[in-house]
N, C-alpha and C. Protein backbone atom coordinates (compact mmCIF):
# COMPACT_ATOMS: atom_id res chain seq x y z
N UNK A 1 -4.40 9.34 51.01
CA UNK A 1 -4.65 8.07 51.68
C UNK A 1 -5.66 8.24 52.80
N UNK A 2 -6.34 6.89 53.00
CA UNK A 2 -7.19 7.20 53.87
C UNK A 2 -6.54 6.50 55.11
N UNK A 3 -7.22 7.05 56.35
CA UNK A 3 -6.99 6.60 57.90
C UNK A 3 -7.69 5.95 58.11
N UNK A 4 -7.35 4.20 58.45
CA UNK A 4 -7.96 3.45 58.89
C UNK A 4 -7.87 3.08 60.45
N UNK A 5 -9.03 2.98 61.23
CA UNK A 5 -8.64 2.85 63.07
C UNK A 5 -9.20 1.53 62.96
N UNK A 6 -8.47 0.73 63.54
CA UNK A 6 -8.85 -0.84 64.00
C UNK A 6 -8.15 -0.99 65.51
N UNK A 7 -8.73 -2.09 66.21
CA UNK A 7 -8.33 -2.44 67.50
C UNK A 7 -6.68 -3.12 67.36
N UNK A 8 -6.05 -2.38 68.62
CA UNK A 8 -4.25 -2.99 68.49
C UNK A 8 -4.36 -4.28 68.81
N UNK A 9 -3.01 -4.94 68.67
CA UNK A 9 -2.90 -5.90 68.48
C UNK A 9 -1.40 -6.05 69.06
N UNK A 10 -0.91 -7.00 69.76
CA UNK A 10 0.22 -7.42 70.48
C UNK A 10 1.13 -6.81 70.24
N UNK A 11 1.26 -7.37 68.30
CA UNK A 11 2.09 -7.47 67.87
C UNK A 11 2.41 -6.33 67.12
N UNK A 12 1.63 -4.87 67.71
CA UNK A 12 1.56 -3.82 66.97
C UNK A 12 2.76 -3.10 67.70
N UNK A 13 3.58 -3.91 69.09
CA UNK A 13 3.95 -3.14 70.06
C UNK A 13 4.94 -2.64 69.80
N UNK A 14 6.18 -2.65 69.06
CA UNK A 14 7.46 -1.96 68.33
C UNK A 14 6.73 -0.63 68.15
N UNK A 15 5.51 -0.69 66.96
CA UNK A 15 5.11 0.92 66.56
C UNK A 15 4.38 1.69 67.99
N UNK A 16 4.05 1.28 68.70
CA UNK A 16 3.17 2.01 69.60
C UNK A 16 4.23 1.92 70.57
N UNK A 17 5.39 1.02 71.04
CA UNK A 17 6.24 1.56 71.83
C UNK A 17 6.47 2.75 71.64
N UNK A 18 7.39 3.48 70.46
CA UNK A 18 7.55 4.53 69.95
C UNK A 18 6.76 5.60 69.87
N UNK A 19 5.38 5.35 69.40
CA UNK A 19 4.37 6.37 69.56
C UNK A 19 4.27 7.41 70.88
N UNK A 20 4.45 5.62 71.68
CA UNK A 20 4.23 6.44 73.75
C UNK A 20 5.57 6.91 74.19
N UNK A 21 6.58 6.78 73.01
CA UNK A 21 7.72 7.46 73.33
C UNK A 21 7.88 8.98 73.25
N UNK A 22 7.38 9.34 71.65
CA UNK A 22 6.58 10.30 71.61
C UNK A 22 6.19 11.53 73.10
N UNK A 23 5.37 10.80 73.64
CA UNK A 23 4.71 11.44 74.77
C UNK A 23 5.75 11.05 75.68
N UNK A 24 6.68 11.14 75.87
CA UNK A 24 7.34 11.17 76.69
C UNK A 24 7.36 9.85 77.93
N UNK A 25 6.86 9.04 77.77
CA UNK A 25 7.09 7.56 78.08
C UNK A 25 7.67 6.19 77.89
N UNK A 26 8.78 6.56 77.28
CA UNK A 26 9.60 4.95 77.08
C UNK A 26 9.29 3.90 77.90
N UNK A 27 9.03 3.35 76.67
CA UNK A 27 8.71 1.94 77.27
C UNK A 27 8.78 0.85 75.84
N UNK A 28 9.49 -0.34 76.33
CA UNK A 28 9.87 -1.43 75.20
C UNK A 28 8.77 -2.14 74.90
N UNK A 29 9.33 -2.57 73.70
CA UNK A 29 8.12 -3.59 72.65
C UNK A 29 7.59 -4.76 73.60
N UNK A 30 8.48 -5.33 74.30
CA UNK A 30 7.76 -6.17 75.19
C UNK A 30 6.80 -5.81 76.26
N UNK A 31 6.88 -4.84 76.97
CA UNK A 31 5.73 -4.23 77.63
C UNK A 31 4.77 -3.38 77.37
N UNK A 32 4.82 -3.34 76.01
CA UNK A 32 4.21 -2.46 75.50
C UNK A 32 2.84 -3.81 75.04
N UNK A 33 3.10 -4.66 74.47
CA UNK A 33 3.08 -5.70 73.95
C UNK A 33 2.01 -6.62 75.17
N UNK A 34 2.46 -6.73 76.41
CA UNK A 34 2.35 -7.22 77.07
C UNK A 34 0.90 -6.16 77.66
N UNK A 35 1.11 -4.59 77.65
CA UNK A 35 0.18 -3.95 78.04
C UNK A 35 -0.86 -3.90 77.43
N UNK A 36 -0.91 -4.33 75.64
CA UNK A 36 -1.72 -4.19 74.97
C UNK A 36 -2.75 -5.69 75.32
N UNK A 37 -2.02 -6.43 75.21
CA UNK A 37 -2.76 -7.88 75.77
C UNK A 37 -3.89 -7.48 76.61
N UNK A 38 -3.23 -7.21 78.15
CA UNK A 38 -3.66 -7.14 79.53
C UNK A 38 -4.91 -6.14 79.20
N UNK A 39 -4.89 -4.57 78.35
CA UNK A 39 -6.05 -4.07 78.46
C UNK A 39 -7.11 -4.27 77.21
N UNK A 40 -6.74 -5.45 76.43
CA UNK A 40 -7.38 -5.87 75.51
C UNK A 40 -8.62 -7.01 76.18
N UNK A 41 -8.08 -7.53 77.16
CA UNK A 41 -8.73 -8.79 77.79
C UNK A 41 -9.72 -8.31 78.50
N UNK A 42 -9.71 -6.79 79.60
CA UNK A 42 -10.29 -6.60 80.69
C UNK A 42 -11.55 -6.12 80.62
N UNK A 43 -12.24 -5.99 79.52
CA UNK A 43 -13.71 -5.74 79.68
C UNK A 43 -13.82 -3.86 79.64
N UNK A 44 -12.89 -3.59 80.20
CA UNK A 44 -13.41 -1.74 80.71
C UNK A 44 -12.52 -1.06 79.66
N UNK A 45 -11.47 -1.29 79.17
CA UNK A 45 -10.79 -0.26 77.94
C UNK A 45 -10.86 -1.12 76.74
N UNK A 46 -10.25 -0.35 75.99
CA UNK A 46 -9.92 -0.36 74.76
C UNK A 46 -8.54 0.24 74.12
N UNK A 47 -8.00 0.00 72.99
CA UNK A 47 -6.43 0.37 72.54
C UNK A 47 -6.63 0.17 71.27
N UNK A 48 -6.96 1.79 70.20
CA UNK A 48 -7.07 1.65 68.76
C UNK A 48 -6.00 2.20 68.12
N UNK A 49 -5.42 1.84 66.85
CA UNK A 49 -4.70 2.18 66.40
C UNK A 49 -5.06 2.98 65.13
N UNK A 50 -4.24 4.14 64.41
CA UNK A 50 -4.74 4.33 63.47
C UNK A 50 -3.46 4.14 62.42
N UNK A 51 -3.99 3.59 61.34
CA UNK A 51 -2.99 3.47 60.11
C UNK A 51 -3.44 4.15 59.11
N UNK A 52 -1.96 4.30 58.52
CA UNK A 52 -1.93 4.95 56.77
C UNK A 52 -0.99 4.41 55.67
N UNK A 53 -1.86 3.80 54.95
CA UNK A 53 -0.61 3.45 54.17
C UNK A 53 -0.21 2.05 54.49
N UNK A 54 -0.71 1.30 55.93
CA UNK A 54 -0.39 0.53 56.37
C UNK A 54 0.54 0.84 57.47
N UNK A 55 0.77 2.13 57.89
CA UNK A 55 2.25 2.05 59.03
C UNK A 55 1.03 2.64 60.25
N UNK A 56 1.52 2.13 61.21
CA UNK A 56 0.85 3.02 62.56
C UNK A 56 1.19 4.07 62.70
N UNK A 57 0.01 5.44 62.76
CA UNK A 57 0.87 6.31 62.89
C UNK A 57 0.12 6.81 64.29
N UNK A 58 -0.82 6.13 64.50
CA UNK A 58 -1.71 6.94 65.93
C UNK A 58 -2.24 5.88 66.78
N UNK A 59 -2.14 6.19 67.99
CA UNK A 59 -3.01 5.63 69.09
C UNK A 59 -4.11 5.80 69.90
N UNK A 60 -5.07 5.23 70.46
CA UNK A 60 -5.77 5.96 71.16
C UNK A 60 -5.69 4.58 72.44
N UNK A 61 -6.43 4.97 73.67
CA UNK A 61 -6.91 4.26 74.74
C UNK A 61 -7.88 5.07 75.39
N UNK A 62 -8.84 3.95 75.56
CA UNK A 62 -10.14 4.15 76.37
C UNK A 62 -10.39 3.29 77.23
N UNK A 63 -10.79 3.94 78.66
CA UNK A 63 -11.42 3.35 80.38
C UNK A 63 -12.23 3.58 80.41
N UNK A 64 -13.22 2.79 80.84
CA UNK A 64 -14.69 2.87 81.03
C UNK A 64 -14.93 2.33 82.69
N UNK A 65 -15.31 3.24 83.46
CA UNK A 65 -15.39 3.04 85.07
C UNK A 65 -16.94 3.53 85.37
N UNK A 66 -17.05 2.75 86.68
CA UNK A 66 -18.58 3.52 87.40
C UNK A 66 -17.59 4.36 88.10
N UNK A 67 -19.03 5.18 88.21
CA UNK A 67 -18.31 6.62 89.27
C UNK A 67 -19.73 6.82 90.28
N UNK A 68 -19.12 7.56 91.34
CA UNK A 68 -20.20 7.69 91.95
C UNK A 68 -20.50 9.41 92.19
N UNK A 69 -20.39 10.30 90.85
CA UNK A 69 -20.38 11.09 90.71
C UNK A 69 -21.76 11.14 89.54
N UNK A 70 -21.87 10.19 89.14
CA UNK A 70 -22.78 10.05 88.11
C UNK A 70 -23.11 8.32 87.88
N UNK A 71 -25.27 8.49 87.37
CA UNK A 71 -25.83 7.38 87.06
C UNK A 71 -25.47 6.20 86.48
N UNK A 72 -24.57 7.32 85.19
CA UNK A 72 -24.15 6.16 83.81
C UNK A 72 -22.41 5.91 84.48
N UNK A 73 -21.61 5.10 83.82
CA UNK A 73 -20.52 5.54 83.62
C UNK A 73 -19.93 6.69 82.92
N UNK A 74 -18.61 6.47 83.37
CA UNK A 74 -17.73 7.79 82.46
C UNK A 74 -16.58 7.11 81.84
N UNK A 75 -16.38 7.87 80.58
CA UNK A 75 -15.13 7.03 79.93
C UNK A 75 -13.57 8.17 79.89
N UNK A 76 -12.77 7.35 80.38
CA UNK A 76 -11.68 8.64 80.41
C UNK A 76 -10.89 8.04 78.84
N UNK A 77 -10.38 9.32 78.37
CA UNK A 77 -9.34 8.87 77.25
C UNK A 77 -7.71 8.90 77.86
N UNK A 78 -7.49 7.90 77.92
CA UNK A 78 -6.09 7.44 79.04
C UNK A 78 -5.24 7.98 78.28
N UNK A 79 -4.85 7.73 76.61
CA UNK A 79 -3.81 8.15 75.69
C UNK A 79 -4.36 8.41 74.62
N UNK A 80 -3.54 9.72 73.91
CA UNK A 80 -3.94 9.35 72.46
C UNK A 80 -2.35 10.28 72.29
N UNK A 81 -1.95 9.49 70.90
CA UNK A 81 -0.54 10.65 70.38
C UNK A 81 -0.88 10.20 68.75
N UNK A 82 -0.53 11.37 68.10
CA UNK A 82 -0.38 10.38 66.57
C UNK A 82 0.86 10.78 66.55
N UNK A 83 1.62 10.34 65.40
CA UNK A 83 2.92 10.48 65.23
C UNK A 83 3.28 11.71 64.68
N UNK A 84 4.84 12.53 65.15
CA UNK A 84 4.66 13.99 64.74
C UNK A 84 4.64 14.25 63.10
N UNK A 85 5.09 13.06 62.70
CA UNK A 85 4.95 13.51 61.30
C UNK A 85 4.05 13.48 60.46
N UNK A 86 2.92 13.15 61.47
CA UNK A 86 1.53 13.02 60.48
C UNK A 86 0.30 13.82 61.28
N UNK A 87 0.72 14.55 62.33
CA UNK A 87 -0.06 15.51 62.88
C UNK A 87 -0.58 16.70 61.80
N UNK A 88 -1.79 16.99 62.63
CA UNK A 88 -2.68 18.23 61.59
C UNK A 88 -3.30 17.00 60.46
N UNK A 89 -3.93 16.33 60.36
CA UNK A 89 -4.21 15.77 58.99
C UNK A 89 -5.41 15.10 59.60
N UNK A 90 -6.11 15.05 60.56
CA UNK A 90 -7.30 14.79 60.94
C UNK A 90 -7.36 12.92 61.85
N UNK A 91 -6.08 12.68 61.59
CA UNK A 91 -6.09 11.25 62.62
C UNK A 91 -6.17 11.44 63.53
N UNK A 92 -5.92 12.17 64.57
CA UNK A 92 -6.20 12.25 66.22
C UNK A 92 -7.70 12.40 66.36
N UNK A 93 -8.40 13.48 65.36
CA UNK A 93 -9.67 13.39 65.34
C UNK A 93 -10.52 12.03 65.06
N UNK A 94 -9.95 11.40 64.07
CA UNK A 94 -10.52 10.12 63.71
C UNK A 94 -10.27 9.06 65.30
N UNK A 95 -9.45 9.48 65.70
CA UNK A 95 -9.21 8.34 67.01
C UNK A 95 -9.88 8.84 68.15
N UNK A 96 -10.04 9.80 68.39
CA UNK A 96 -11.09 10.45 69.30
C UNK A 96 -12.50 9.90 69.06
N UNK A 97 -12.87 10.18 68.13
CA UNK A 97 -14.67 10.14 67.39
C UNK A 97 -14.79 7.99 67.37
N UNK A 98 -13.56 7.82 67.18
CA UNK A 98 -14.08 6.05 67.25
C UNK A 98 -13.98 5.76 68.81
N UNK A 99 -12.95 6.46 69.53
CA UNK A 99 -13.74 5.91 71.03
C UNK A 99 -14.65 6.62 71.47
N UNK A 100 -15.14 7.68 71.11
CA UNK A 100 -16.37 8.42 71.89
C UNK A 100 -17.72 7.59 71.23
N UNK A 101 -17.63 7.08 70.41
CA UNK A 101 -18.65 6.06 69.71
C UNK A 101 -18.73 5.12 70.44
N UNK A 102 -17.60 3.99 70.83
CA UNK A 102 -17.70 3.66 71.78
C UNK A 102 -17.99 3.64 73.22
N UNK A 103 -17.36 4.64 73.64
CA UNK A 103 -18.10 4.94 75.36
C UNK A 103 -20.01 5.55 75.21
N UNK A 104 -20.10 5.94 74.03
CA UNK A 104 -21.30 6.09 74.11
C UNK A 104 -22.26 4.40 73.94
N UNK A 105 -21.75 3.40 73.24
CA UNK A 105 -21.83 2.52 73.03
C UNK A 105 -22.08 1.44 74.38
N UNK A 106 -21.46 1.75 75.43
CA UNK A 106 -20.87 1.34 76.59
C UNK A 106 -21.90 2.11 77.62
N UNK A 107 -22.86 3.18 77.42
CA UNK A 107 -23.67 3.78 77.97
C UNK A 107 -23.06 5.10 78.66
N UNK A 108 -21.83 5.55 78.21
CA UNK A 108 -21.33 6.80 79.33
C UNK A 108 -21.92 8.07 79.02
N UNK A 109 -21.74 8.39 80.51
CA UNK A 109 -22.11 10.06 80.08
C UNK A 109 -21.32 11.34 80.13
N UNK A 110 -20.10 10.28 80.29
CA UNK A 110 -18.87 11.40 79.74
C UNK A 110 -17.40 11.27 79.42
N UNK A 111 -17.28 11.48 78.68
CA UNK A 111 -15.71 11.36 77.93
C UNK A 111 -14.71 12.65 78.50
N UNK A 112 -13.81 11.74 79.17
CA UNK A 112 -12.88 12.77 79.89
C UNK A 112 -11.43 12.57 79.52
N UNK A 113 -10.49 13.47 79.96
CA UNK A 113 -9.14 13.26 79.81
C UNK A 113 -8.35 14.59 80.74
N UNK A 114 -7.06 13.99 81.10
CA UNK A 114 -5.87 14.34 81.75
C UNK A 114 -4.67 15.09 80.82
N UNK A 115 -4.24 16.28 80.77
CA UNK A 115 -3.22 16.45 79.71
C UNK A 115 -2.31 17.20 80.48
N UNK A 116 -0.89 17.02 80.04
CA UNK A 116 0.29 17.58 80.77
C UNK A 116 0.28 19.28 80.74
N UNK A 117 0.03 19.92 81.51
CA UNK A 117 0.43 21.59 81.10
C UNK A 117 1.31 22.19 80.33
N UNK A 118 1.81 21.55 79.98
CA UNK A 118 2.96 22.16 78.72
C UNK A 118 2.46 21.95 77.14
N UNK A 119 1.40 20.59 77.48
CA UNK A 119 0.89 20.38 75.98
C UNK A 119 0.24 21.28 75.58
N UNK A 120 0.17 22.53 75.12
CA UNK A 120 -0.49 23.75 74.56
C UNK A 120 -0.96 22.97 72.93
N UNK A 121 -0.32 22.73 72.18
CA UNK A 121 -0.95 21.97 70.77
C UNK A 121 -1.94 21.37 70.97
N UNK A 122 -1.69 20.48 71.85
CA UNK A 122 -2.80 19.24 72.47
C UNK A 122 -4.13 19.68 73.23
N UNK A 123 -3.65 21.22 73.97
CA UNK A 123 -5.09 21.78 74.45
C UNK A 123 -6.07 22.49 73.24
N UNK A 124 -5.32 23.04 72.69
CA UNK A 124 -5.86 23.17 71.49
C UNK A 124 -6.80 22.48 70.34
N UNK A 125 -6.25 21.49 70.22
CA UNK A 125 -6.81 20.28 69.88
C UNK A 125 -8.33 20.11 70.46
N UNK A 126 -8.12 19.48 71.51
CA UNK A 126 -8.72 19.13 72.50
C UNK A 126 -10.15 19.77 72.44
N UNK A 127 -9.69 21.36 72.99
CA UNK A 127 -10.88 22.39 72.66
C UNK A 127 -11.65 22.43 71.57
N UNK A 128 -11.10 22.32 70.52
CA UNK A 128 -11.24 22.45 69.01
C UNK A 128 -12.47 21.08 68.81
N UNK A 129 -12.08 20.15 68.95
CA UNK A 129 -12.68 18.88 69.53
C UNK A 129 -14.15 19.08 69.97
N UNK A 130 -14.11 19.45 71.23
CA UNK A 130 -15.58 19.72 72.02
C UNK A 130 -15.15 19.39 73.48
N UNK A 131 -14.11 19.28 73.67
CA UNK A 131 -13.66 19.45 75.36
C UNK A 131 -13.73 20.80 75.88
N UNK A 132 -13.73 21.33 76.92
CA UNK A 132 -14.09 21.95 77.71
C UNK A 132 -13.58 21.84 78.93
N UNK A 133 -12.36 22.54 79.21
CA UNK A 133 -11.47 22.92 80.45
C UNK A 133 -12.62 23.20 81.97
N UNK A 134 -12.27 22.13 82.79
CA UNK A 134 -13.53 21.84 84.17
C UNK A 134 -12.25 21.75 85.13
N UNK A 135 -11.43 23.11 85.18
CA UNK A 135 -10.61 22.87 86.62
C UNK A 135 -8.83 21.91 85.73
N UNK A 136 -8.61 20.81 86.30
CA UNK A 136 -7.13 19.87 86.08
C UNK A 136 -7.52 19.17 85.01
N UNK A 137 -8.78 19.16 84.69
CA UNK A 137 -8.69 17.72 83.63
C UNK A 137 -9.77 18.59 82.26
N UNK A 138 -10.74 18.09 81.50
CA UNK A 138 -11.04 18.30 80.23
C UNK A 138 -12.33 17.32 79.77
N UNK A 139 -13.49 17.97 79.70
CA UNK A 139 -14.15 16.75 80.33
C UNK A 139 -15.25 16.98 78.53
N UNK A 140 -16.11 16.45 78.12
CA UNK A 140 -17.04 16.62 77.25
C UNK A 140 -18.37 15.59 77.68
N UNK A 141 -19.71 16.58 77.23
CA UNK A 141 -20.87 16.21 77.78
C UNK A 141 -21.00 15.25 76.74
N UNK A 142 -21.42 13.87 76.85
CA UNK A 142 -21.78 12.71 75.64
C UNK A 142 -23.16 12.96 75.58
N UNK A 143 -23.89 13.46 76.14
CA UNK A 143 -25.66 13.60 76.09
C UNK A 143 -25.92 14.99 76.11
């Protein structure tokens, strides 16, 4: 089957509650729901989902901020989890590569992210990716 990423949707919030449960964040269908709205509306992120089969099995989120560290903006990747039972199969990659399309899209000149120290899989990943450990966070050159 193939992995399809499209933009979430409200009413996606039952599966992506769970997803961010996953990562260690509970949080209910209604605020989940309610969060997807709020950063759907605001101009600076984004919230993609990826499906298989038709079920959600992955998420991503993208922020797009000025900085005054740099000309362009920078885009941080706020979340991404796919679900454990469909890890290793190339969807986290697919959800990565559609928002870095985007923030490049958006003019940034860098795609960053935050990861918990215990996530060793996820740094892995990450690296594997084209991130590059800069100190607390994980940053990749878009240019």
């Amino acid at each position: 089957m193939e992995v399809t990423i499209r933009d979430a949707r409200p009413r996606d919030a039952e599966a992506l509650a769970a997803l961010i449960g996953q990562l260690g964040y509970p949080a209910s269908a209604d605020d989940v729901g309610r969060r997807v709205k709020r950063l759907s509306s605001s101009g600076t992120d984004r919230v993609v989902v990826a499906e298989l089969g038709g079920e959600i099995v992955g998420l991503a989120c993208l922020h797009t901020s000025l900085s005054l560290a740099y000309d362009e903006p920078a885009a941080k990747l706020s979340a991404i989890v796919v679900d454990e039972l469909h890890r290793r199969r190339g969807i986290g990659e697919a959800l990565v590569r559609q928002l870095e399309r985007e923030a490049k899209r958006r003019g940034c000149c860098l795609l960053f992210l935050t990861t918990a120290g215990h996530r060793d899989d996820a740094h892995v990943f990450y690296e594997r990716i084209g991130f590059e450990e800069t100190g607390r966070r994980l940053a990749k050159p878009l240019r």
